[in-house]
N, C-alpha and C. Protein backbone atom coordinates (compact mmCIF):
# COMPACT_ATOMS: atom_id res chain seq x y z
N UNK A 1 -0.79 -16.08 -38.54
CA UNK A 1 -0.65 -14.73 -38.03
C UNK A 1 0.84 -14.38 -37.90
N UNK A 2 1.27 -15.58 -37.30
CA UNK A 2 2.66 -15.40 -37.04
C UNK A 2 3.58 -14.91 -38.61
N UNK A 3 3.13 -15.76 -39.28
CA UNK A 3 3.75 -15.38 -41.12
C UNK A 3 3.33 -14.52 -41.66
N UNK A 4 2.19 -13.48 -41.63
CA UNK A 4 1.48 -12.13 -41.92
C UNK A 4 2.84 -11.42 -41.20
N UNK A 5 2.85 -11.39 -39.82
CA UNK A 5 3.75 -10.58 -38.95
C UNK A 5 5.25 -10.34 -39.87
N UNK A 6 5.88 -11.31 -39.82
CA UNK A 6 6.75 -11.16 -40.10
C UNK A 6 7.18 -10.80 -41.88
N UNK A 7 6.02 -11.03 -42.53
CA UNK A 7 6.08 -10.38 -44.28
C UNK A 7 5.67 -9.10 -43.60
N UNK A 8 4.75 -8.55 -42.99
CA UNK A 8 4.93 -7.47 -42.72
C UNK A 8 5.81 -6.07 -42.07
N UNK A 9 6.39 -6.45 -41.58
CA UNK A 9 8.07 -6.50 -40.75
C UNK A 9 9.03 -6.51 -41.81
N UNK A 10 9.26 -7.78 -42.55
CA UNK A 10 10.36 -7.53 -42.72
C UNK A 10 10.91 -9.00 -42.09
N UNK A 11 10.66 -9.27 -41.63
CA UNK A 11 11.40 -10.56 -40.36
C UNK A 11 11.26 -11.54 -40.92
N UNK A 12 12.08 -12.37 -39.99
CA UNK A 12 11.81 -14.21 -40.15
C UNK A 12 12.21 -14.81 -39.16
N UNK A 13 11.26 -14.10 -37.89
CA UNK A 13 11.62 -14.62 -36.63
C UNK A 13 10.59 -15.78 -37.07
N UNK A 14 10.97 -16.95 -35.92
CA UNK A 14 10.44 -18.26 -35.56
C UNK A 14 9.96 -18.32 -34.11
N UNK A 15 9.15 -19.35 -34.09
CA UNK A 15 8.38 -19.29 -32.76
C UNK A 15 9.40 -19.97 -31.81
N UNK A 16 10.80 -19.94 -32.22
CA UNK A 16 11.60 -20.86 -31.59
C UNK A 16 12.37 -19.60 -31.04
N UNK A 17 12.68 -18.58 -31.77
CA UNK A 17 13.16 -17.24 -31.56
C UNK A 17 12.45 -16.85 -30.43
N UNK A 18 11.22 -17.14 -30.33
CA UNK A 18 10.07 -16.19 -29.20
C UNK A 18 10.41 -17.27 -27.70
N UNK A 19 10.79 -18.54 -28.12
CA UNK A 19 11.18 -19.53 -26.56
C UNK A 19 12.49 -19.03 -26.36
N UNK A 20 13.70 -18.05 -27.13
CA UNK A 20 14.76 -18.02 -26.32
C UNK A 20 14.75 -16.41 -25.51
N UNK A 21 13.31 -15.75 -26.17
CA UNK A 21 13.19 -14.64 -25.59
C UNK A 21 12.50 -15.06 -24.12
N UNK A 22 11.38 -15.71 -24.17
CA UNK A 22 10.91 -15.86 -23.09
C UNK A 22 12.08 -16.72 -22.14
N UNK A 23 12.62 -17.44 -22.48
CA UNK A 23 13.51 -18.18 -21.43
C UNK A 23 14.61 -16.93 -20.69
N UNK A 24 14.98 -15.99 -22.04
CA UNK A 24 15.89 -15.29 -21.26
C UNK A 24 15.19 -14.69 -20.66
N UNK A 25 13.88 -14.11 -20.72
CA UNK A 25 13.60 -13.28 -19.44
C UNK A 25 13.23 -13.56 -18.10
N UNK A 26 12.42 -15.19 -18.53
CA UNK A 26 12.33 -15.57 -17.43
C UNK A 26 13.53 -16.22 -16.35
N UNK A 27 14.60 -15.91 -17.30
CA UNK A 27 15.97 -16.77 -16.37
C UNK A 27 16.77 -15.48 -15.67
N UNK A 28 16.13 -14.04 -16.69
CA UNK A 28 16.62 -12.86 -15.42
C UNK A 28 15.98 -12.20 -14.71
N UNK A 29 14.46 -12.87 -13.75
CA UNK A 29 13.48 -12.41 -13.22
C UNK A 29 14.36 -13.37 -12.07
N UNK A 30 14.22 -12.02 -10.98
CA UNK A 30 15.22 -12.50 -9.53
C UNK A 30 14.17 -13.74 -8.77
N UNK A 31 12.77 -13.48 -9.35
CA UNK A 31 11.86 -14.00 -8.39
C UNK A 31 11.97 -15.25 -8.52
N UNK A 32 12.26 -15.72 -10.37
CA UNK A 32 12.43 -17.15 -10.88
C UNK A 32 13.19 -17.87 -11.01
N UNK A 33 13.13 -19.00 -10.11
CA UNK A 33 14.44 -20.14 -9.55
C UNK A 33 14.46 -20.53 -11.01
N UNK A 34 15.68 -21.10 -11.11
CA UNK A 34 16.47 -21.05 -12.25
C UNK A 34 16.53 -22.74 -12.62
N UNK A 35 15.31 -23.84 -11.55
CA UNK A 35 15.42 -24.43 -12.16
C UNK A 35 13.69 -24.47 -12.59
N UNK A 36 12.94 -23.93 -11.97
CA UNK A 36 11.68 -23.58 -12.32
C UNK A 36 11.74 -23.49 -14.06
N UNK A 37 12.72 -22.63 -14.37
CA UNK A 37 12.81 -22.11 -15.60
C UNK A 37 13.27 -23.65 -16.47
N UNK A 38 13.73 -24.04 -16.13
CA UNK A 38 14.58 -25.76 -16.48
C UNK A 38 13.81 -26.07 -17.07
N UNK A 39 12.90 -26.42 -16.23
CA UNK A 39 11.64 -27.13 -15.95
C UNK A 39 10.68 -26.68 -17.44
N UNK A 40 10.06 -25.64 -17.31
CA UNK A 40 9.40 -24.70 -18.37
C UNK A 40 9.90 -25.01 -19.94
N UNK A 41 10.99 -25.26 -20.19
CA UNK A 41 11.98 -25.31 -20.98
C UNK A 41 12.28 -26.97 -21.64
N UNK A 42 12.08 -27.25 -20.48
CA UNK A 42 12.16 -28.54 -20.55
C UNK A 42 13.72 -29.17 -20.71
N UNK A 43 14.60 -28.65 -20.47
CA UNK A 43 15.99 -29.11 -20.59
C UNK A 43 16.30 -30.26 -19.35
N UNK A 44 17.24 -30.97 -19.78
CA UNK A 44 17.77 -32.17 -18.90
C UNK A 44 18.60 -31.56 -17.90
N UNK A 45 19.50 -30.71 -18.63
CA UNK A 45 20.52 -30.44 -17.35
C UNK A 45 20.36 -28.87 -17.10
N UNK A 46 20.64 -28.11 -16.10
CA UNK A 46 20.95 -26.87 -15.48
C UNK A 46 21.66 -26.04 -16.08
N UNK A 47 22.75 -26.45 -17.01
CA UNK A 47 24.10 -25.96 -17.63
C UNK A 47 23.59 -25.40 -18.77
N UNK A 48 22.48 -25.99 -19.13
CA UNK A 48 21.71 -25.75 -20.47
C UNK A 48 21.26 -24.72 -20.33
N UNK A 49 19.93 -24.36 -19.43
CA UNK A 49 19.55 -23.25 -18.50
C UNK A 49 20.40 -21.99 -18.53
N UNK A 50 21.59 -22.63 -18.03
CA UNK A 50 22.38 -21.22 -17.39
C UNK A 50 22.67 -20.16 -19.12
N UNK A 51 22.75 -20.82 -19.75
CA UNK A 51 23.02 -20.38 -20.98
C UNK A 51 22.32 -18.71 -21.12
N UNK A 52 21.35 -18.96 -20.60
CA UNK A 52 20.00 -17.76 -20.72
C UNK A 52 20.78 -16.60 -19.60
N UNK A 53 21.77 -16.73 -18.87
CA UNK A 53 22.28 -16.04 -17.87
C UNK A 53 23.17 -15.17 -18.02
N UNK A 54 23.77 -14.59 -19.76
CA UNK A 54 25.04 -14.04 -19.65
C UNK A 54 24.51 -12.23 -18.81
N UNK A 55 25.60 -12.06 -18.33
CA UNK A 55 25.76 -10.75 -17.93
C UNK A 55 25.82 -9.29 -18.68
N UNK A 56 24.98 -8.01 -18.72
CA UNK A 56 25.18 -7.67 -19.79
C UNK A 56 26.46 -7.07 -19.40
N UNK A 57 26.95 -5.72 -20.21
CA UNK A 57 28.19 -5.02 -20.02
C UNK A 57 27.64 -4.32 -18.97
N UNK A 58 26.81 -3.20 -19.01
CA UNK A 58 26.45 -2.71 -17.61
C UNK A 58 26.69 -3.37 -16.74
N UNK A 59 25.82 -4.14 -16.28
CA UNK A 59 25.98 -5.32 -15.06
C UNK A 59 26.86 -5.44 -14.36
N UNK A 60 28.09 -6.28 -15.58
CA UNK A 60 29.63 -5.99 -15.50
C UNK A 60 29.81 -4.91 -14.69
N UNK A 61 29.98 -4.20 -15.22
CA UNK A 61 30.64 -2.90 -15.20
C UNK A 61 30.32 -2.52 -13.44
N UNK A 62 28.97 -2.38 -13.06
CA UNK A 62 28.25 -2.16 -11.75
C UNK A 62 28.91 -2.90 -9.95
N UNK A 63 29.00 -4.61 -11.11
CA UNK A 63 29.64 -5.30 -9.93
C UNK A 63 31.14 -5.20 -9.87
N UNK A 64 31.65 -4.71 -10.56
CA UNK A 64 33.39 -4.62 -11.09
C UNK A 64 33.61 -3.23 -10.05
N UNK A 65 33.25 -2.17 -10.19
CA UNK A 65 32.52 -1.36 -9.15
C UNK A 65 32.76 -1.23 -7.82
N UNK A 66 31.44 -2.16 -7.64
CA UNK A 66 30.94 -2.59 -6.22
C UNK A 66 32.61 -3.04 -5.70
N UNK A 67 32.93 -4.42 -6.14
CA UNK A 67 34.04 -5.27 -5.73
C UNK A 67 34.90 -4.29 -5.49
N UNK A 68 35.18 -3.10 -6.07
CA UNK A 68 36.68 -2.09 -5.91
C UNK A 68 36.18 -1.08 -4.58
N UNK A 69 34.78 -0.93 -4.71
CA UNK A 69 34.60 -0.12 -3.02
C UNK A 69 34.60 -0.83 -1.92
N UNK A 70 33.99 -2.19 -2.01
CA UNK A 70 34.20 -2.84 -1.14
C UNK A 70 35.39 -3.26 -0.58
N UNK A 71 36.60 -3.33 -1.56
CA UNK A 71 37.94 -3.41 -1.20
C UNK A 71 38.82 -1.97 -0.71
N UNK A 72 37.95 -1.08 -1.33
CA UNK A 72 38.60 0.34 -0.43
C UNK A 72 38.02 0.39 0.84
N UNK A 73 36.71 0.28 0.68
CA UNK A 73 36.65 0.18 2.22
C UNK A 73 37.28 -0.87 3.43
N UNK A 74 37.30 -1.84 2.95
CA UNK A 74 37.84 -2.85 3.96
C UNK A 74 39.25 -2.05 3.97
N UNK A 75 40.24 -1.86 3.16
CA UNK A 75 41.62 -0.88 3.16
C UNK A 75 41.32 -0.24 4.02
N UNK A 76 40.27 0.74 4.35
CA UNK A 76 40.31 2.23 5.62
C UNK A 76 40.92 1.18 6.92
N UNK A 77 40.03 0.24 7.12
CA UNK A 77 40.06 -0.15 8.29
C UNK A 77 41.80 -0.85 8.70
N UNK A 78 41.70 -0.14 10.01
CA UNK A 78 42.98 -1.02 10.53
C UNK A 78 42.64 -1.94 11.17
N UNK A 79 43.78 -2.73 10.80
CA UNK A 79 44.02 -3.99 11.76
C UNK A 79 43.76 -4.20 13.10
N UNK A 80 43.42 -4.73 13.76
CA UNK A 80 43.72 -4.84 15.51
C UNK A 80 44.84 -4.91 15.41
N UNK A 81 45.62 -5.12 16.85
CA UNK A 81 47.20 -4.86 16.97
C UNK A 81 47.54 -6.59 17.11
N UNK A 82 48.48 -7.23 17.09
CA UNK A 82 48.03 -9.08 17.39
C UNK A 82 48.24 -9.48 18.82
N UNK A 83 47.17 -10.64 19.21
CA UNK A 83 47.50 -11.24 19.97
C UNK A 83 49.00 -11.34 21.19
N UNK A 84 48.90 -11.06 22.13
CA UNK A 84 50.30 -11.21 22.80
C UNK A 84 50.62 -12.60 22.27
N UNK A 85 52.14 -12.37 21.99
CA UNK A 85 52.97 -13.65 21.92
C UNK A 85 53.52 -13.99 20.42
N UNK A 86 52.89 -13.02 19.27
CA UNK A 86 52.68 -12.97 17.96
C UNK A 86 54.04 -12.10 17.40
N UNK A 87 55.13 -12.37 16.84
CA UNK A 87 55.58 -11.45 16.45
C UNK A 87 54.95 -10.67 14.89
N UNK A 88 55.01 -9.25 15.58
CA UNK A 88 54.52 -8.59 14.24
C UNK A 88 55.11 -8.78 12.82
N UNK A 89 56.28 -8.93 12.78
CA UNK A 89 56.69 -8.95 11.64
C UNK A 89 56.70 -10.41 10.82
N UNK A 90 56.84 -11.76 11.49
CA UNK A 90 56.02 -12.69 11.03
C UNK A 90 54.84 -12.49 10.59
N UNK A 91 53.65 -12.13 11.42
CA UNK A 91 52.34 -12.13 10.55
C UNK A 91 52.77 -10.85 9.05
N UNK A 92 53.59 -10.41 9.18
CA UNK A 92 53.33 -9.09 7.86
C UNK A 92 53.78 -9.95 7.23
N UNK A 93 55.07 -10.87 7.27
CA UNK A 93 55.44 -11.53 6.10
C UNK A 93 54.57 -12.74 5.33
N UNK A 94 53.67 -12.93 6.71
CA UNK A 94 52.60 -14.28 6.27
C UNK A 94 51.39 -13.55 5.78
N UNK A 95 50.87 -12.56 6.10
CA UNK A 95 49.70 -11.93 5.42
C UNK A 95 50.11 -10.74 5.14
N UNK A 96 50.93 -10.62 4.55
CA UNK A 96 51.09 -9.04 4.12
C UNK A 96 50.64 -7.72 4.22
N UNK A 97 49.91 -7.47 6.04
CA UNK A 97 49.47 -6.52 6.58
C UNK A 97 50.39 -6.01 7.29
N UNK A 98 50.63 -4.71 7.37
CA UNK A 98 51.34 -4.11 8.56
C UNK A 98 50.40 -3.87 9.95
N UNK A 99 51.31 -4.82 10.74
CA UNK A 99 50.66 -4.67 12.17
C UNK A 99 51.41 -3.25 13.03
C-alpha cells in the first residue's frame, strides 16, 4: 500500500521517513516527557532524542520577544535605595545600577 502511495504521489517516502515524523511530533507534544519519547524510539541516549527538538523560526522569534519585555520591564522598576552603611557609588561601580 505503502508503494501504490507513493507511485501515486510522486514520492519515495520510507516508513523510516514516517518514524522521524512521528518522533518529531511526539517530541513537540508539551504533554510528552521527552524520555517517554526515548523510550518509543528506542534510542540509548537522550541527546539522540533531543535531535527531534529544533526550534522553529517563529518560536525563535516569540521567545527573543518575550526575553526583551521582560528586560524592559524589570528596567521600569527602581532600585530600593541601599542598606545603611553601603556607599552608593561602590555598588554602581560593582553592579552597574544607579542607586
Amino acid at each position: 500500500m505503502f508503494n501504490r502511495a507513493n507511485s501515486l504521489l510522486g514520492t519515495n517516502w520510507t516508513l523510516h521517513d514516517l518514524r522521524h515524523t512521528a518522533a518529531y511530533r511526539l517530541a513537540r507534544d508539551p504533554k510528552m516527557p521527552l524520555t517517554d519519547v526515548q523510550w518509543v524510539l528506542g534510542h540509548a541516549h537522550l541527546s539522540t532524542t533531543q535531535l527531534y527538538l529544533p526550534a522553529d523560526r517563529d518560536e525563535v522569534i516569540e521567545h527573543v520577544r518575550a526575553h526583551h519585555a521582560r528586560r524592559a520591564k524589570s528596567a521600569e522598576r527602581v532600585p530600593p535605595p541601599p542598606a545603611a552603611g553601603y556607599n552608593p557609588e561602590s555598588l554602581n561601580n560593582l553592579f552597574g545600577t544607579a542607586w
